[in-house]
PDB file of N, CA and C in Angstrom:
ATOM      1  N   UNK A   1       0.843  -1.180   0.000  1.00  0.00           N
ATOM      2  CA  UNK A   1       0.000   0.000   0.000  1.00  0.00           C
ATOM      3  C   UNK A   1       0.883   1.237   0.000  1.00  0.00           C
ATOM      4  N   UNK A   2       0.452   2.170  -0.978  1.00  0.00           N
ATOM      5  CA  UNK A   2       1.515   3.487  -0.789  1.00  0.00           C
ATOM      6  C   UNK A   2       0.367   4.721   0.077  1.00  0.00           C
ATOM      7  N   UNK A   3       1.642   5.606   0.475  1.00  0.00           N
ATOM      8  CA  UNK A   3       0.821   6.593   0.962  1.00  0.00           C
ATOM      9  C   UNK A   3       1.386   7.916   0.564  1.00  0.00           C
ATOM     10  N   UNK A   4       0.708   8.620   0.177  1.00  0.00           N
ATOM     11  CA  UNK A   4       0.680   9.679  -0.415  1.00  0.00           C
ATOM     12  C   UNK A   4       0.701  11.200   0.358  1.00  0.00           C
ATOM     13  N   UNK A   5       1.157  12.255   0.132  1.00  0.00           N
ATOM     14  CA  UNK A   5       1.415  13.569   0.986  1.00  0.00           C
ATOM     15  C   UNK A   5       1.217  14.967   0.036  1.00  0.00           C
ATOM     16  N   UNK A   6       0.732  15.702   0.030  1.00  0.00           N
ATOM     17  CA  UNK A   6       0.599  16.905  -0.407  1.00  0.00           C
ATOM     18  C   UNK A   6       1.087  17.982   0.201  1.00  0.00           C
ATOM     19  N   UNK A   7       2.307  19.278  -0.111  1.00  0.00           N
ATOM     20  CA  UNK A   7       2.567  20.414   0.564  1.00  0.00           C
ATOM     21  C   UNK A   7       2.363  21.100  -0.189  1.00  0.00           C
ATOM     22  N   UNK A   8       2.226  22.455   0.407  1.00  0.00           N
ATOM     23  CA  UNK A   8       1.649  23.306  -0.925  1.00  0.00           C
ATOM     24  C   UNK A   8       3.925  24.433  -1.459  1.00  0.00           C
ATOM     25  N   UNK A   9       3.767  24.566  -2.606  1.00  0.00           N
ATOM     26  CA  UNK A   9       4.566  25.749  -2.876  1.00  0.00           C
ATOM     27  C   UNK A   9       4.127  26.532  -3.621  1.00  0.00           C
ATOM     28  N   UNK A  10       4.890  27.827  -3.262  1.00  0.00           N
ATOM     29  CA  UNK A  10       5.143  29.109  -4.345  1.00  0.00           C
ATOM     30  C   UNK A  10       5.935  29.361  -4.895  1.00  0.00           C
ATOM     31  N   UNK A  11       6.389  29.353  -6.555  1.00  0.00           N
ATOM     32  CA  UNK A  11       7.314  29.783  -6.847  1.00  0.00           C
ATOM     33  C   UNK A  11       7.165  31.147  -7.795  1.00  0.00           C
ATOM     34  N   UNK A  12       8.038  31.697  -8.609  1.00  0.00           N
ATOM     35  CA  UNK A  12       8.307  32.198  -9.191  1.00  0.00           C
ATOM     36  C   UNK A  12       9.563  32.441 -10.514  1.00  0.00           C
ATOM     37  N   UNK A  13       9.050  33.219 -11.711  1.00  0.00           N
ATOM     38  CA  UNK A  13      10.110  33.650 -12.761  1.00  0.00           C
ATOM     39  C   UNK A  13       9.963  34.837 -13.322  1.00  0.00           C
ATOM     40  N   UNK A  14      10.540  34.854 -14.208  1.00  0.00           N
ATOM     41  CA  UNK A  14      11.090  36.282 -14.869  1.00  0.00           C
ATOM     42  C   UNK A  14      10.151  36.147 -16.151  1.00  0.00           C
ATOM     43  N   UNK A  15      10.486  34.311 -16.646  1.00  0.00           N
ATOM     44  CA  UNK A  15      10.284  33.728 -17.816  1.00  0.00           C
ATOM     45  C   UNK A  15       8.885  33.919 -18.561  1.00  0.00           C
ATOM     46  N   UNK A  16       7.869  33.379 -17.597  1.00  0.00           N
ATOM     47  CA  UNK A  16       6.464  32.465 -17.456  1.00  0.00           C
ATOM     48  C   UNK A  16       6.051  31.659 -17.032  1.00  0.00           C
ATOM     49  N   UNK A  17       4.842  31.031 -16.914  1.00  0.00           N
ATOM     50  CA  UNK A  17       4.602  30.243 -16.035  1.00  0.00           C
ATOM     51  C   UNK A  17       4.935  28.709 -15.860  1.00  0.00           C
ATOM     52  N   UNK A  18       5.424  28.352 -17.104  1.00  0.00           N
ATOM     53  CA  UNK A  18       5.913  26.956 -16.999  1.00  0.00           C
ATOM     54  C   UNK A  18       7.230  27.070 -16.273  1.00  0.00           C
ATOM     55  N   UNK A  19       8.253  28.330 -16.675  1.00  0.00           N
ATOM     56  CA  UNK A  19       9.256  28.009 -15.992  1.00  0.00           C
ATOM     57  C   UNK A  19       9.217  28.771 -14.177  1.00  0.00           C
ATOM     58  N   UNK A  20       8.066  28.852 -13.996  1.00  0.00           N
ATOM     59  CA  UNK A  20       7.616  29.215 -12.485  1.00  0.00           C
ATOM     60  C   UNK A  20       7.616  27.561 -12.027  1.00  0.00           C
ATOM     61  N   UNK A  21       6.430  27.202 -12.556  1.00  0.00           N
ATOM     62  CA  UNK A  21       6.135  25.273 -12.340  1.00  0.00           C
ATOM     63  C   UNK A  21       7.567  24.856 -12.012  1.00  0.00           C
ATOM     64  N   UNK A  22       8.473  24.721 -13.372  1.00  0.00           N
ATOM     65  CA  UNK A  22       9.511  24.289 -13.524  1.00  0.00           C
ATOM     66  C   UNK A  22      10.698  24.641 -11.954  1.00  0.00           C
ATOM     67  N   UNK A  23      10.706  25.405 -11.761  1.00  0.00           N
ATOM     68  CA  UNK A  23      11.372  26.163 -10.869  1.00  0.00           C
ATOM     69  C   UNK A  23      11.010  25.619  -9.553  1.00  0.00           C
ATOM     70  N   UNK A  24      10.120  25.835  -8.968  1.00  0.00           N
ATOM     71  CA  UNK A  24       9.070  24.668  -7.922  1.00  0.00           C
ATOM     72  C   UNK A  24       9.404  23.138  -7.485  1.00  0.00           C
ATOM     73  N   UNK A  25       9.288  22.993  -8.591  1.00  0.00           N
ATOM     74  CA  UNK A  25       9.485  21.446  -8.490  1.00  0.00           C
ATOM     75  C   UNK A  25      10.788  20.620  -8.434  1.00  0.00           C
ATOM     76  N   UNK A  26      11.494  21.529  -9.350  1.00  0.00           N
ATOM     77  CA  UNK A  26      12.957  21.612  -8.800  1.00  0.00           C
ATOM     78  C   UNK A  26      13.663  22.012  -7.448  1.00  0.00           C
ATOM     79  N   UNK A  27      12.730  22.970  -7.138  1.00  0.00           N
ATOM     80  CA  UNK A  27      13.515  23.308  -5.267  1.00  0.00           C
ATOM     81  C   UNK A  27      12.620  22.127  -4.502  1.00  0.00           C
ATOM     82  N   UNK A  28      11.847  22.190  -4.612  1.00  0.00           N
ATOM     83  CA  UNK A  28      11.110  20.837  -4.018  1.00  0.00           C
ATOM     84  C   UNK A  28      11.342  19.722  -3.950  1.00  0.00           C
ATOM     85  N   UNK A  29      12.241  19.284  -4.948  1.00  0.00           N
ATOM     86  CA  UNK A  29      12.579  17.979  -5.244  1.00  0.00           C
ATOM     87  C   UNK A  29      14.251  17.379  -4.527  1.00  0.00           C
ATOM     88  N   UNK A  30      14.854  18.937  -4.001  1.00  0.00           N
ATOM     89  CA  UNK A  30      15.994  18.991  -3.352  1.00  0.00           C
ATOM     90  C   UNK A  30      15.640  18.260  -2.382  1.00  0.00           C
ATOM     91  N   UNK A  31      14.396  18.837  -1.229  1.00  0.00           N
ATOM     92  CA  UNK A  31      14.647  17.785   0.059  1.00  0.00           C
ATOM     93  C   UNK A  31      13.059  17.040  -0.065  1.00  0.00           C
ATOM     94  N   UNK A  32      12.506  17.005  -1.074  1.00  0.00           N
ATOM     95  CA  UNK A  32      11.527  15.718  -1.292  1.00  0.00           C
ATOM     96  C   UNK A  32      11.313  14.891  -2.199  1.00  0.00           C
ATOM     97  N   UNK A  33      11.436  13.525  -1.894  1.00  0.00           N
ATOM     98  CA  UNK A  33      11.718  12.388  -2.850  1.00  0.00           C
ATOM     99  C   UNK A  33      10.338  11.951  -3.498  1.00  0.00           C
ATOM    100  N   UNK A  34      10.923  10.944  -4.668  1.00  0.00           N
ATOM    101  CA  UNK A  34       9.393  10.805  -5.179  1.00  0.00           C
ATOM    102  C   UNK A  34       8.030  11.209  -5.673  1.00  0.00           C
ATOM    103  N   UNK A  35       8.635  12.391  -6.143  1.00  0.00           N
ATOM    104  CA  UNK A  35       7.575  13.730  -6.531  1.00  0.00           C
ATOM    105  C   UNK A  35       6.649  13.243  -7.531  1.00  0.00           C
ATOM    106  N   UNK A  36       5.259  12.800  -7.598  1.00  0.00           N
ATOM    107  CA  UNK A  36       4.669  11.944  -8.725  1.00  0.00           C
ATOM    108  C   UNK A  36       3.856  13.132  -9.832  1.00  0.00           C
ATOM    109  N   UNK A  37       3.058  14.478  -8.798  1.00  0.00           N
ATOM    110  CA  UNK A  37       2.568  15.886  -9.853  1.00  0.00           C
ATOM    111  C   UNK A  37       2.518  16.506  -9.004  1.00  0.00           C
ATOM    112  N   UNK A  38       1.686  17.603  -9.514  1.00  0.00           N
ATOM    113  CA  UNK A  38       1.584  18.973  -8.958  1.00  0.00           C
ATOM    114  C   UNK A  38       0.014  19.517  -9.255  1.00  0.00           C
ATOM    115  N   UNK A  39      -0.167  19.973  -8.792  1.00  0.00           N
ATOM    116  CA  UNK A  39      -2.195  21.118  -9.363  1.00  0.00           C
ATOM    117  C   UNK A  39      -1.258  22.493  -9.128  1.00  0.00           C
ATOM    118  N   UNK A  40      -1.630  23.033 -10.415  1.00  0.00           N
ATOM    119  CA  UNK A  40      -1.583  24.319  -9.766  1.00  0.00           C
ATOM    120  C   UNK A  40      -3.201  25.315  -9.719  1.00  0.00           C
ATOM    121  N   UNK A  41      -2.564  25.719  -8.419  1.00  0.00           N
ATOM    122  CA  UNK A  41      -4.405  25.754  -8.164  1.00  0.00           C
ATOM    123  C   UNK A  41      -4.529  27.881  -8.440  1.00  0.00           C
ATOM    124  N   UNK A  42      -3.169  28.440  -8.666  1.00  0.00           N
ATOM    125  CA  UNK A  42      -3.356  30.034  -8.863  1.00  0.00           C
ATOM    126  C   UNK A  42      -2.140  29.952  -9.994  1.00  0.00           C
ATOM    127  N   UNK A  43      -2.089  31.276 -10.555  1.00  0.00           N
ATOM    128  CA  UNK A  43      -1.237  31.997 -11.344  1.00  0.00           C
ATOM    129  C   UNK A  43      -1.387  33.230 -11.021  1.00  0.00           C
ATOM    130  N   UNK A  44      -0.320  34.220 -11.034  1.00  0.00           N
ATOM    131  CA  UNK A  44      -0.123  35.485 -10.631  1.00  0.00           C
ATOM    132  C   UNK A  44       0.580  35.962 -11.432  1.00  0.00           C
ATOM    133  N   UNK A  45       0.369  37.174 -11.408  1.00  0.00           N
ATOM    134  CA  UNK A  45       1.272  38.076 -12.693  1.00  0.00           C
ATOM    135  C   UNK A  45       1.963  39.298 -12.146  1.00  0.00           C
ATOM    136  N   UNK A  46       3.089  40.127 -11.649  1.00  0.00           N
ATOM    137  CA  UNK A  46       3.286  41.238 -11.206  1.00  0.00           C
ATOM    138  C   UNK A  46       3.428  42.095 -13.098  1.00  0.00           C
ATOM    139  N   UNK A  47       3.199  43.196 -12.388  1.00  0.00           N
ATOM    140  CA  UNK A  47       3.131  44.379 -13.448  1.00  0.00           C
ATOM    141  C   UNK A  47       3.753  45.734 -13.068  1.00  0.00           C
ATOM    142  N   UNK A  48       4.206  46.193 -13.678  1.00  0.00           N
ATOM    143  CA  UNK A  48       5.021  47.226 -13.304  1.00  0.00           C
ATOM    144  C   UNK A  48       4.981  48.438 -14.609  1.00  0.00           C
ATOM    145  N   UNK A  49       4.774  49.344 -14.567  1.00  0.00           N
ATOM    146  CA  UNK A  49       4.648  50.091 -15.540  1.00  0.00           C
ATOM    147  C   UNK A  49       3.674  49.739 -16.989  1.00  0.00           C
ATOM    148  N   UNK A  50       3.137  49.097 -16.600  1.00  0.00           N
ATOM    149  CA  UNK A  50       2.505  48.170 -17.990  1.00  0.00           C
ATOM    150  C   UNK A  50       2.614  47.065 -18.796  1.00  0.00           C
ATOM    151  N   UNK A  51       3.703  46.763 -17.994  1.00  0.00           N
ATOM    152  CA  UNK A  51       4.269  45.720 -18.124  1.00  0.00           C
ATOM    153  C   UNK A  51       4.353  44.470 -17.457  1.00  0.00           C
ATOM    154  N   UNK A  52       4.343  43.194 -17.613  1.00  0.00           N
ATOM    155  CA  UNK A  52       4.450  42.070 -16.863  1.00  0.00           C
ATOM    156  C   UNK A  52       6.119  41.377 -16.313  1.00  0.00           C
ATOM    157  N   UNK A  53       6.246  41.580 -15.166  1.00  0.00           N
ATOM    158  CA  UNK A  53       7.771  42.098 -14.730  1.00  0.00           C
ATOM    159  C   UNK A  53       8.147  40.332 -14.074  1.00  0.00           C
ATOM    160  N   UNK A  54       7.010  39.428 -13.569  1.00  0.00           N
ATOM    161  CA  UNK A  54       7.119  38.318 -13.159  1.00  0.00           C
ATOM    162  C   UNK A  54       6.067  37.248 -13.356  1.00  0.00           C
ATOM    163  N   UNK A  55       6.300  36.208 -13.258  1.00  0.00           N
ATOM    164  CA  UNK A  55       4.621  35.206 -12.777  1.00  0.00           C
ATOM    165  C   UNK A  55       5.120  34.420 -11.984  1.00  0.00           C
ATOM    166  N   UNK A  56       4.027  34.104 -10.598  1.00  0.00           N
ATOM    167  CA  UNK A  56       3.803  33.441  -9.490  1.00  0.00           C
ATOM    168  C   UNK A  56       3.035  32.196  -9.803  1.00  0.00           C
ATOM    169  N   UNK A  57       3.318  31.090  -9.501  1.00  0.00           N
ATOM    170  CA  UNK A  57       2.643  29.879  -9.305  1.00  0.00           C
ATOM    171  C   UNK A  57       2.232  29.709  -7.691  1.00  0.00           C
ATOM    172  N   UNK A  58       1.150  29.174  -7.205  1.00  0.00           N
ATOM    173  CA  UNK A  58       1.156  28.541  -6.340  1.00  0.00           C
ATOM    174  C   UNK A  58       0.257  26.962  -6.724  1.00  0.00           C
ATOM    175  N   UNK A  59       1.291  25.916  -6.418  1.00  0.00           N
ATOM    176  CA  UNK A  59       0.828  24.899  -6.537  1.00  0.00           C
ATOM    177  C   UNK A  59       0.743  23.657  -5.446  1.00  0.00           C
ATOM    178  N   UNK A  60      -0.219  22.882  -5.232  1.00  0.00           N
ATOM    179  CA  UNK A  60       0.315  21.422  -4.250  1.00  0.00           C
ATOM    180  C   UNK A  60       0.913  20.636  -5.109  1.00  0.00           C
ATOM    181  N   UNK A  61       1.653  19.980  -4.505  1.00  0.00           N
ATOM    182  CA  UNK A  61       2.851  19.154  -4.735  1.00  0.00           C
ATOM    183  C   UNK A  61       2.396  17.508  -4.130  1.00  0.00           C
ATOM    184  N   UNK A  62       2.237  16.527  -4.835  1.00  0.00           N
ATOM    185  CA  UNK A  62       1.948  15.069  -4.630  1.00  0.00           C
ATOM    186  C   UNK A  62       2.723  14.353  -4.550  1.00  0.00           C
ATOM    187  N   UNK A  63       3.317  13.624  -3.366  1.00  0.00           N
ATOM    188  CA  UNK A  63       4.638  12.900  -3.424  1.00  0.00           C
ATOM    189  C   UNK A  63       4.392  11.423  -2.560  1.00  0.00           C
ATOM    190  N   UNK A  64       4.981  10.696  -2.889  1.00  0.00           N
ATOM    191  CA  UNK A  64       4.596   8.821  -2.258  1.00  0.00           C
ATOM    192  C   UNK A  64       5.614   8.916  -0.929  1.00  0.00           C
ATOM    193  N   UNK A  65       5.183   8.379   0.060  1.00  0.00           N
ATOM    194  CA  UNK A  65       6.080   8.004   1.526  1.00  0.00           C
ATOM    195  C   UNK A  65       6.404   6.852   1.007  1.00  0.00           C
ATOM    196  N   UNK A  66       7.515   6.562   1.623  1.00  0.00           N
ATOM    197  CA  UNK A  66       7.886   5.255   1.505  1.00  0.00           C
ATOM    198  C   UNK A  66       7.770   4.562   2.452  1.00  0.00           C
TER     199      UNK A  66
END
């Protein structure tokens, strides 16, 4: 039987939002093993002069205990 865990993160880029995801899951994956997906349940955009200067992910993170 496996058991399963959800934490939530936030990340961020310069890029867009995949490489926000991308970014996430990579610091996440430093001190948690077994990472199987992710929901991302927001997207955020900063703006600055008219411009779109960042994007924010916040996503849960699905990972197996061993």
């Amino acid at each position: 039987m496996s058991l399963g865990k959800v934490i939530e993160v936030s990340a961020e880029s310069d890029k867009g939002f995949e490489d926000a995801i991308r970014n996430g899951i990579q610091t996440a994956s430093r001190t948690v093993e077994n990472i199987k997906g992710a929901w991302v349940s927001e997207q955020k955009v900063h703006v600055e002069n008219g411009r779109v200067t960042g994007y924010r992910v916040d996503m849960r993170v699905t990972f197996v205990l061993e």
